[in-house]
ModelCIF file with pLDDT and N, C-alpha, C, O atoms, coordinates in Angstrom:
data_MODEL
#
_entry.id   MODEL 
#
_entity.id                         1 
_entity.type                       polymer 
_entity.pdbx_number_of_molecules   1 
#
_entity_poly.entity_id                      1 
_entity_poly.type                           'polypeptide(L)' 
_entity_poly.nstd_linkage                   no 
_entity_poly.nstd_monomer                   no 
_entity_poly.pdbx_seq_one_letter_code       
;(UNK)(UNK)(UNK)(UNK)(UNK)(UNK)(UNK)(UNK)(UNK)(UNK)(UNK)(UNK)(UNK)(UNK)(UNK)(UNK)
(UNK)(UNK)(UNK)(UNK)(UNK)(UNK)(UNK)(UNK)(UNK)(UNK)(UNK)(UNK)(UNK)(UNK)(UNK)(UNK)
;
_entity_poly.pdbx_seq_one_letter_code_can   XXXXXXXXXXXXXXXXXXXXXXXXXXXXXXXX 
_entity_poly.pdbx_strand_id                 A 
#
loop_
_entity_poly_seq.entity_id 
_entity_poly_seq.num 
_entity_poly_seq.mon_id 
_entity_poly_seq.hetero 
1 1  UNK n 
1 2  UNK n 
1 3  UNK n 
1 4  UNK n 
1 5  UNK n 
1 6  UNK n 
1 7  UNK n 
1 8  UNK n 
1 9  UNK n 
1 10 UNK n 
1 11 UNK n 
1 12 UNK n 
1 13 UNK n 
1 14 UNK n 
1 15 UNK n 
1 16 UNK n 
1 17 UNK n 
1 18 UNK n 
1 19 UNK n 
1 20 UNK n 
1 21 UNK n 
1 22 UNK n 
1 23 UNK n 
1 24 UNK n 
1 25 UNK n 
1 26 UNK n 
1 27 UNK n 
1 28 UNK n 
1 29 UNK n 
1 30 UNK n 
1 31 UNK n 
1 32 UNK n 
#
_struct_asym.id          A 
_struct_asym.entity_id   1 
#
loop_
_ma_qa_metric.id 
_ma_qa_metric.mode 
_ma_qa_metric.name 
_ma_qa_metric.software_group_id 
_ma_qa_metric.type 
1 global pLDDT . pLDDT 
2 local  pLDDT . pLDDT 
#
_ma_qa_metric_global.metric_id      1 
_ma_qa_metric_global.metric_value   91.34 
_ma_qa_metric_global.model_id       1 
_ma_qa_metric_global.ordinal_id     1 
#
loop_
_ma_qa_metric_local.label_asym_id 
_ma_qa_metric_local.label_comp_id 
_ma_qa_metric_local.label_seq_id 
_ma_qa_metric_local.metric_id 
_ma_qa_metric_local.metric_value 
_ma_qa_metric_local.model_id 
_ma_qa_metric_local.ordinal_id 
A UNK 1  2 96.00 1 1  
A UNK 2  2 95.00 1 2  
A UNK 3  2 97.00 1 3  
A UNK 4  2 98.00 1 4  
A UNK 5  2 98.00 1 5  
A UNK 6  2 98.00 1 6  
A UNK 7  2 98.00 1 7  
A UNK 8  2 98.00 1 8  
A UNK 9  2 98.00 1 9  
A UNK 10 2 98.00 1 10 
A UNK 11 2 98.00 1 11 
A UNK 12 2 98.00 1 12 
A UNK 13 2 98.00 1 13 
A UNK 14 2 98.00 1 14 
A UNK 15 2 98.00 1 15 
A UNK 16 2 98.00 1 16 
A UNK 17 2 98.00 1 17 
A UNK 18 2 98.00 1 18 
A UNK 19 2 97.00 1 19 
A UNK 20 2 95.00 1 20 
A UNK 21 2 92.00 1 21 
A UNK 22 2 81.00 1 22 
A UNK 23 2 66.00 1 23 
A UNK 24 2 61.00 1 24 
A UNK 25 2 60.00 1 25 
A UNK 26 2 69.00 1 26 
A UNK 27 2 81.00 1 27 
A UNK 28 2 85.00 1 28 
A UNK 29 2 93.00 1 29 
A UNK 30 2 96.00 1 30 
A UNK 31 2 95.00 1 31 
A UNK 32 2 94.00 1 32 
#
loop_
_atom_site.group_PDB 
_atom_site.id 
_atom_site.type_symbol 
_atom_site.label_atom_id 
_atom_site.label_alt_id 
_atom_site.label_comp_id 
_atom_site.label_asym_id 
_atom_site.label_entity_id 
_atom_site.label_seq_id 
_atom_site.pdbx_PDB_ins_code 
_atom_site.Cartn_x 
_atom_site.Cartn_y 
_atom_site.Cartn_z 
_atom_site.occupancy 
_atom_site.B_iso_or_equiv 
_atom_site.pdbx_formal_charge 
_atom_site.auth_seq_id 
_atom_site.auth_comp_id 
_atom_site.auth_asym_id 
_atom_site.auth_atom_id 
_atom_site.pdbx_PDB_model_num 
ATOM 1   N N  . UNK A 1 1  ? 12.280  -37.038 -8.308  1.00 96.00 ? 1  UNK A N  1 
ATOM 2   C CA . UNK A 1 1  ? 12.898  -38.369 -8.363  1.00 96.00 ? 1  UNK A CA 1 
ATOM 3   C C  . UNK A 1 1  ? 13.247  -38.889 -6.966  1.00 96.00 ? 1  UNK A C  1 
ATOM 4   O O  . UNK A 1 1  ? 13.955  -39.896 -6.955  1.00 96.00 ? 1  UNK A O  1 
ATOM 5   N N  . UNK A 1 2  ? 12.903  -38.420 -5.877  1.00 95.00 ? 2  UNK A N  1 
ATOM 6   C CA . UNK A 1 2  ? 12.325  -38.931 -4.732  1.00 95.00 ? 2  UNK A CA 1 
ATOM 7   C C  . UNK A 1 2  ? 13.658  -38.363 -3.418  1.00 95.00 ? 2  UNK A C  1 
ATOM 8   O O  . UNK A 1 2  ? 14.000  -38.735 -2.296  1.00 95.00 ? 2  UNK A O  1 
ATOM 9   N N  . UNK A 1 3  ? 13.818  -37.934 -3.807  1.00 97.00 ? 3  UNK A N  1 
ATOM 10  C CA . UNK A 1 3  ? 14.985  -36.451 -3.651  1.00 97.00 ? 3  UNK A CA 1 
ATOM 11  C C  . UNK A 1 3  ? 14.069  -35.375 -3.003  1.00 97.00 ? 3  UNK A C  1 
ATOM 12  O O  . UNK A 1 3  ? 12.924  -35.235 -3.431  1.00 97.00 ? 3  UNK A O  1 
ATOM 13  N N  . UNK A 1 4  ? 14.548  -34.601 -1.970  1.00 98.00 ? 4  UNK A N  1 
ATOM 14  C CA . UNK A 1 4  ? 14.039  -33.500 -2.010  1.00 98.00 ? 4  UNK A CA 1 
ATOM 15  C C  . UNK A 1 4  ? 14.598  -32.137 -1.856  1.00 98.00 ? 4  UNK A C  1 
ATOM 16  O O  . UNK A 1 4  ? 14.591  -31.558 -0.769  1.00 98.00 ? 4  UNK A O  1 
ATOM 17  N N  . UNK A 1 5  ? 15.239  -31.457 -3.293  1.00 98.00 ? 5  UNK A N  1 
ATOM 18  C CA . UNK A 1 5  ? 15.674  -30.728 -3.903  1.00 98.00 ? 5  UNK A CA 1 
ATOM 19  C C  . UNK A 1 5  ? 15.464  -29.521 -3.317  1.00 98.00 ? 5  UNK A C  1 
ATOM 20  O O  . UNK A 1 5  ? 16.446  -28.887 -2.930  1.00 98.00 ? 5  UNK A O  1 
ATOM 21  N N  . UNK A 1 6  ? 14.065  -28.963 -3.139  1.00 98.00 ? 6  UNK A N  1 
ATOM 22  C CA . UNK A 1 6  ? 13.623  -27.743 -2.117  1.00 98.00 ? 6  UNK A CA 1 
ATOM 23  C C  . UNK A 1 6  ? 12.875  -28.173 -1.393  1.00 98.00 ? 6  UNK A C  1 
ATOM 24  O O  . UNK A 1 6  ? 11.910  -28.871 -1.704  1.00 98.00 ? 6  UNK A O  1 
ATOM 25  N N  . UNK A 1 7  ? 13.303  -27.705 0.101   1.00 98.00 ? 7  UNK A N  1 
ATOM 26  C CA . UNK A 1 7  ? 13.164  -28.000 1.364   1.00 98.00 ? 7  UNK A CA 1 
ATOM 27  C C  . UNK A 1 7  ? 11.222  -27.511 1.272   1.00 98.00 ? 7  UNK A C  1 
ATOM 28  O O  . UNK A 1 7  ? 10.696  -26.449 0.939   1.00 98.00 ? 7  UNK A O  1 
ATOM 29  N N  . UNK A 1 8  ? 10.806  -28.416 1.586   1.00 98.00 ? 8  UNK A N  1 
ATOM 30  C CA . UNK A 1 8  ? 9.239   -28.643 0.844   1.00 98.00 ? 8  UNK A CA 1 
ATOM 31  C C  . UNK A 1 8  ? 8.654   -27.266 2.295   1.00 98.00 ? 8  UNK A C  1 
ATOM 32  O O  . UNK A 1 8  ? 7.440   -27.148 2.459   1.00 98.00 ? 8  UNK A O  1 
ATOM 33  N N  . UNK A 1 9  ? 9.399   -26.587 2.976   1.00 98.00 ? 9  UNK A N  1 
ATOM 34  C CA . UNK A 1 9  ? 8.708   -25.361 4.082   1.00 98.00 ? 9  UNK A CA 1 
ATOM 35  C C  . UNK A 1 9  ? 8.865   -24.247 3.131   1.00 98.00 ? 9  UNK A C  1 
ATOM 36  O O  . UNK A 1 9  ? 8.099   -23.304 2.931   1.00 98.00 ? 9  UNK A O  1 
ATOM 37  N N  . UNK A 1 10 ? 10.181  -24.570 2.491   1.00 98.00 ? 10 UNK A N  1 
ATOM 38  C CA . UNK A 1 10 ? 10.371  -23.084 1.912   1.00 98.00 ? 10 UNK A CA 1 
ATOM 39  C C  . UNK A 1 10 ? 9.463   -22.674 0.554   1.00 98.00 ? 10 UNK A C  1 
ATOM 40  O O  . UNK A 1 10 ? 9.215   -21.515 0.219   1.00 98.00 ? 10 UNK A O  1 
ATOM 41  N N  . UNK A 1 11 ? 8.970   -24.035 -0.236  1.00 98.00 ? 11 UNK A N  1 
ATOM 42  C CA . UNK A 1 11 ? 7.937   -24.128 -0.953  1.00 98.00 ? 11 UNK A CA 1 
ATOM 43  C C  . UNK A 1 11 ? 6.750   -23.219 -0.434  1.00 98.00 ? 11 UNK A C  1 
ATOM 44  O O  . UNK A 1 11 ? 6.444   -22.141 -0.943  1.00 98.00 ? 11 UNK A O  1 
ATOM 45  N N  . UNK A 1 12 ? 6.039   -23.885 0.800   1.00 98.00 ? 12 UNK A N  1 
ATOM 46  C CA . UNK A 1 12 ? 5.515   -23.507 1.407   1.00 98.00 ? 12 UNK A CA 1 
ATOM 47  C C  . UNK A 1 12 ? 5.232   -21.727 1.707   1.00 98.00 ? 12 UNK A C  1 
ATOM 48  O O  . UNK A 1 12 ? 4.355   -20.932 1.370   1.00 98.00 ? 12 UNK A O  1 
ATOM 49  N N  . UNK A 1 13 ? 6.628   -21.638 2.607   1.00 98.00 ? 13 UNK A N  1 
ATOM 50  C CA . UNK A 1 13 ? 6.819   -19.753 2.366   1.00 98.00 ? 13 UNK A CA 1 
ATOM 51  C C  . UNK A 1 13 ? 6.935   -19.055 1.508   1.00 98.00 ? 13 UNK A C  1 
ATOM 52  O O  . UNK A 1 13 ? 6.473   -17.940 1.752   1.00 98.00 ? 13 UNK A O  1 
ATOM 53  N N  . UNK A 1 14 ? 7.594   -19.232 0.010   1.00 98.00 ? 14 UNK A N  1 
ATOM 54  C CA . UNK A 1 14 ? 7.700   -18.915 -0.907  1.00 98.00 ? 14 UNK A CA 1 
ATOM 55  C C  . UNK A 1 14 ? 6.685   -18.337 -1.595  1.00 98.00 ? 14 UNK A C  1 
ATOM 56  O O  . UNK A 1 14 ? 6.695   -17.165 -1.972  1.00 98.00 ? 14 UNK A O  1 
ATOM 57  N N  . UNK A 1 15 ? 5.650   -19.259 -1.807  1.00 98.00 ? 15 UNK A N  1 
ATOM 58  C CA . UNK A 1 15 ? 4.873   -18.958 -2.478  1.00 98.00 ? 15 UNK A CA 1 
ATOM 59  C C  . UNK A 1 15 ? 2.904   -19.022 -1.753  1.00 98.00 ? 15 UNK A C  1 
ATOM 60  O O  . UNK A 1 15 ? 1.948   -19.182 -2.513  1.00 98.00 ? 15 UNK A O  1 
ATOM 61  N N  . UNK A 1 16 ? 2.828   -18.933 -0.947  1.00 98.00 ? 16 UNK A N  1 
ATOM 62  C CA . UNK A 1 16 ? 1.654   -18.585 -0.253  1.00 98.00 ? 16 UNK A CA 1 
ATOM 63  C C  . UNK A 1 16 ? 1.535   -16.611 0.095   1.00 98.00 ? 16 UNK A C  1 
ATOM 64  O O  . UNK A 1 16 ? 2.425   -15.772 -0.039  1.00 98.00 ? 16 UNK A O  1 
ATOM 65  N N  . UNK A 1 17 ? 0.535   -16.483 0.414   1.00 98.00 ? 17 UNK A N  1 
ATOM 66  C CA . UNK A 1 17 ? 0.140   -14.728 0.498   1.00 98.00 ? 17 UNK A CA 1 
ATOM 67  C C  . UNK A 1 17 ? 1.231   -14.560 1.952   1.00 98.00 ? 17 UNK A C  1 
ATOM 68  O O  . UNK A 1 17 ? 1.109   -15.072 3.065   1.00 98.00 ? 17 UNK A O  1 
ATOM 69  N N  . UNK A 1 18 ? 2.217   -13.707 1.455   1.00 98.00 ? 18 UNK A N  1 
ATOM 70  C CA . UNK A 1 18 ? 2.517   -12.614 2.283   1.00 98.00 ? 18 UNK A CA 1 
ATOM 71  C C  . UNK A 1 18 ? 2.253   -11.256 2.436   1.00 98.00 ? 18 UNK A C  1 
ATOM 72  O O  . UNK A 1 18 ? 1.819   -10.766 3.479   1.00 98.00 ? 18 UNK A O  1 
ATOM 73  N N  . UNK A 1 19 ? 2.531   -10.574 1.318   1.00 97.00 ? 19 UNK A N  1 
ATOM 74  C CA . UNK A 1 19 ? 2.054   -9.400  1.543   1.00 97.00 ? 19 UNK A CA 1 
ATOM 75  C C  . UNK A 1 19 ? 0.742   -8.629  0.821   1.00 97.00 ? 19 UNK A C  1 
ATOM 76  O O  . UNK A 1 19 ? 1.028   -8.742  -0.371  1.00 97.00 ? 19 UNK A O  1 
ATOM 77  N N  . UNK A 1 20 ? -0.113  -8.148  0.865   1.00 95.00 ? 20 UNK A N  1 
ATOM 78  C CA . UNK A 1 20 ? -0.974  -7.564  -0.062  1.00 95.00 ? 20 UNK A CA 1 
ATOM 79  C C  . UNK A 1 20 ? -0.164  -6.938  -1.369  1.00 95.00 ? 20 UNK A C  1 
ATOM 80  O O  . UNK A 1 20 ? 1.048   -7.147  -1.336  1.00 95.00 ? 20 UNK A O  1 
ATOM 81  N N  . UNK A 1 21 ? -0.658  -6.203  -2.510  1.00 92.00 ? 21 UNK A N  1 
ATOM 82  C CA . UNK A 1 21 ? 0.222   -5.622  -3.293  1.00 92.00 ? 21 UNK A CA 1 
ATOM 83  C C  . UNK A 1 21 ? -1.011  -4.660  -4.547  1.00 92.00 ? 21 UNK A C  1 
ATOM 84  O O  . UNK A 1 21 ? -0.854  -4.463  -5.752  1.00 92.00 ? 21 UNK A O  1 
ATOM 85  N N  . UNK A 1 22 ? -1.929  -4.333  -3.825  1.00 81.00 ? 22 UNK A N  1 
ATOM 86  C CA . UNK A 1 22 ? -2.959  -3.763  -4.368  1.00 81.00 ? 22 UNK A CA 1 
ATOM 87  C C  . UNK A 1 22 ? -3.808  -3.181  -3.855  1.00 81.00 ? 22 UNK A C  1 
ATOM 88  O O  . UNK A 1 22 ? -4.176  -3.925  -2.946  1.00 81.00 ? 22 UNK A O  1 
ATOM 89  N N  . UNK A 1 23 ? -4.430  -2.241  -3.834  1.00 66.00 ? 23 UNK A N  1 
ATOM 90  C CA . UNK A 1 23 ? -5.913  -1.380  -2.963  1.00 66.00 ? 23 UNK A CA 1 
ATOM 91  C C  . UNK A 1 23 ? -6.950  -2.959  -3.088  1.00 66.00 ? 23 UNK A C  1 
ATOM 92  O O  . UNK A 1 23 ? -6.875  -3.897  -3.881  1.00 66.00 ? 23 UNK A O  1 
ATOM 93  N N  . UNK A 1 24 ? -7.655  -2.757  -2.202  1.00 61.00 ? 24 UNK A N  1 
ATOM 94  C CA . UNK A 1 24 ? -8.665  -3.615  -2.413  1.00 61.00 ? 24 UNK A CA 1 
ATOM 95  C C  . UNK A 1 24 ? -10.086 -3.430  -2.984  1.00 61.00 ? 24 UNK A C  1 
ATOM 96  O O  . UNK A 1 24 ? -10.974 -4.235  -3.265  1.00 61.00 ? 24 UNK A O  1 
ATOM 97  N N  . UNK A 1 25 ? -9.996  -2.164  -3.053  1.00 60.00 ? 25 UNK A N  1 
ATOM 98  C CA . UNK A 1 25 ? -11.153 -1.799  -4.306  1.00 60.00 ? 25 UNK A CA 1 
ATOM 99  C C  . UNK A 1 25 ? -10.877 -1.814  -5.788  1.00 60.00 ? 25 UNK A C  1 
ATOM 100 O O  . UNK A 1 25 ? -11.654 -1.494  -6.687  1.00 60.00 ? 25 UNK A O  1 
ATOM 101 N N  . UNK A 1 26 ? -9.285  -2.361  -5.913  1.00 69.00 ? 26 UNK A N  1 
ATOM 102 C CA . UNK A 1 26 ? -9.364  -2.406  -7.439  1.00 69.00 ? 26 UNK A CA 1 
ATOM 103 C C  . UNK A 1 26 ? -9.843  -3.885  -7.991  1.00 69.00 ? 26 UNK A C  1 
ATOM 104 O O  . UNK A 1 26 ? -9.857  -4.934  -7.347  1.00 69.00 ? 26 UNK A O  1 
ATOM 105 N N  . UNK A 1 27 ? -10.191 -3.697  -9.220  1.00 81.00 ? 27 UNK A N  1 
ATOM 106 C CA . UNK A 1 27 ? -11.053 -4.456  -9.963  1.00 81.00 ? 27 UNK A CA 1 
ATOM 107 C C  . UNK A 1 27 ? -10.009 -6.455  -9.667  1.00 81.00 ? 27 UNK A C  1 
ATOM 108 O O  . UNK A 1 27 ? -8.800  -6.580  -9.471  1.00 81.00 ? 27 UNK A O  1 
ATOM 109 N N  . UNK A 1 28 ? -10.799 -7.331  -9.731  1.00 85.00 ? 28 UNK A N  1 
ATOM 110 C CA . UNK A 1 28 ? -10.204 -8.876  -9.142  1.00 85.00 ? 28 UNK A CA 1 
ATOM 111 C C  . UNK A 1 28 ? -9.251  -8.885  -11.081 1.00 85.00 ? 28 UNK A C  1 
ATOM 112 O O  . UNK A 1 28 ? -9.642  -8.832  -12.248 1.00 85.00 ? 28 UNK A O  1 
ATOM 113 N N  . UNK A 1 29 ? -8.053  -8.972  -10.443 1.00 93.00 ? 29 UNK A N  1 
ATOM 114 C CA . UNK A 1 29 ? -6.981  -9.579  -11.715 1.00 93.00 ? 29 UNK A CA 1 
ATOM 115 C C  . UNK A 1 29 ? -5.543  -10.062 -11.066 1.00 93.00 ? 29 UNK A C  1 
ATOM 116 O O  . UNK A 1 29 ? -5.028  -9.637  -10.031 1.00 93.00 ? 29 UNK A O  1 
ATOM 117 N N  . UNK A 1 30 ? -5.137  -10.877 -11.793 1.00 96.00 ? 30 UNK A N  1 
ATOM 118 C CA . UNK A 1 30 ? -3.782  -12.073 -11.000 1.00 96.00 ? 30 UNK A CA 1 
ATOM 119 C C  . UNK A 1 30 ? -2.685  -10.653 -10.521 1.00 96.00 ? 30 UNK A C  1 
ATOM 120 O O  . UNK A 1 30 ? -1.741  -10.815 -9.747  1.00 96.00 ? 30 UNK A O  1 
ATOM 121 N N  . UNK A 1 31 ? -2.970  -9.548  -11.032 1.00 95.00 ? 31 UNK A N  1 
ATOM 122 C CA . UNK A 1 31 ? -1.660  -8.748  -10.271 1.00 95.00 ? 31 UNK A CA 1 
ATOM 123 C C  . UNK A 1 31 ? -1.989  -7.727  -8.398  1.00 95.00 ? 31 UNK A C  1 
ATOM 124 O O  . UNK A 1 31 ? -1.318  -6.998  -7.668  1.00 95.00 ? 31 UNK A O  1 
ATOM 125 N N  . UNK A 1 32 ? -3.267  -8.254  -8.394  1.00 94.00 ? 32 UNK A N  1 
ATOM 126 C CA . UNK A 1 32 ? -3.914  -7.866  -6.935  1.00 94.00 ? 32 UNK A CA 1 
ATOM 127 C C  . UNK A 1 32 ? -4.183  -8.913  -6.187  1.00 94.00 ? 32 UNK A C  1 
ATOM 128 O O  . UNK A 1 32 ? -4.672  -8.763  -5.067  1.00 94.00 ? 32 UNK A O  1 
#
């Protein structure tokens, strides 16, 4: 509503790749 509620960087950091969380030879699924 033209507000900005979360600081649109932390969006940003939040949710983009930080850390790996899987071998990379395991099979492609949303928890790797």
């Amino acid at each position: 509503n033209n507000k900005q509620i979360i600081p649109a960087a932390w969006v940003e950091e939040a949710t983009k790749y930080q850390v790996p969380n899987a071998a990379s030879t395991t099979p492609v699924h949303d928890w790797n």
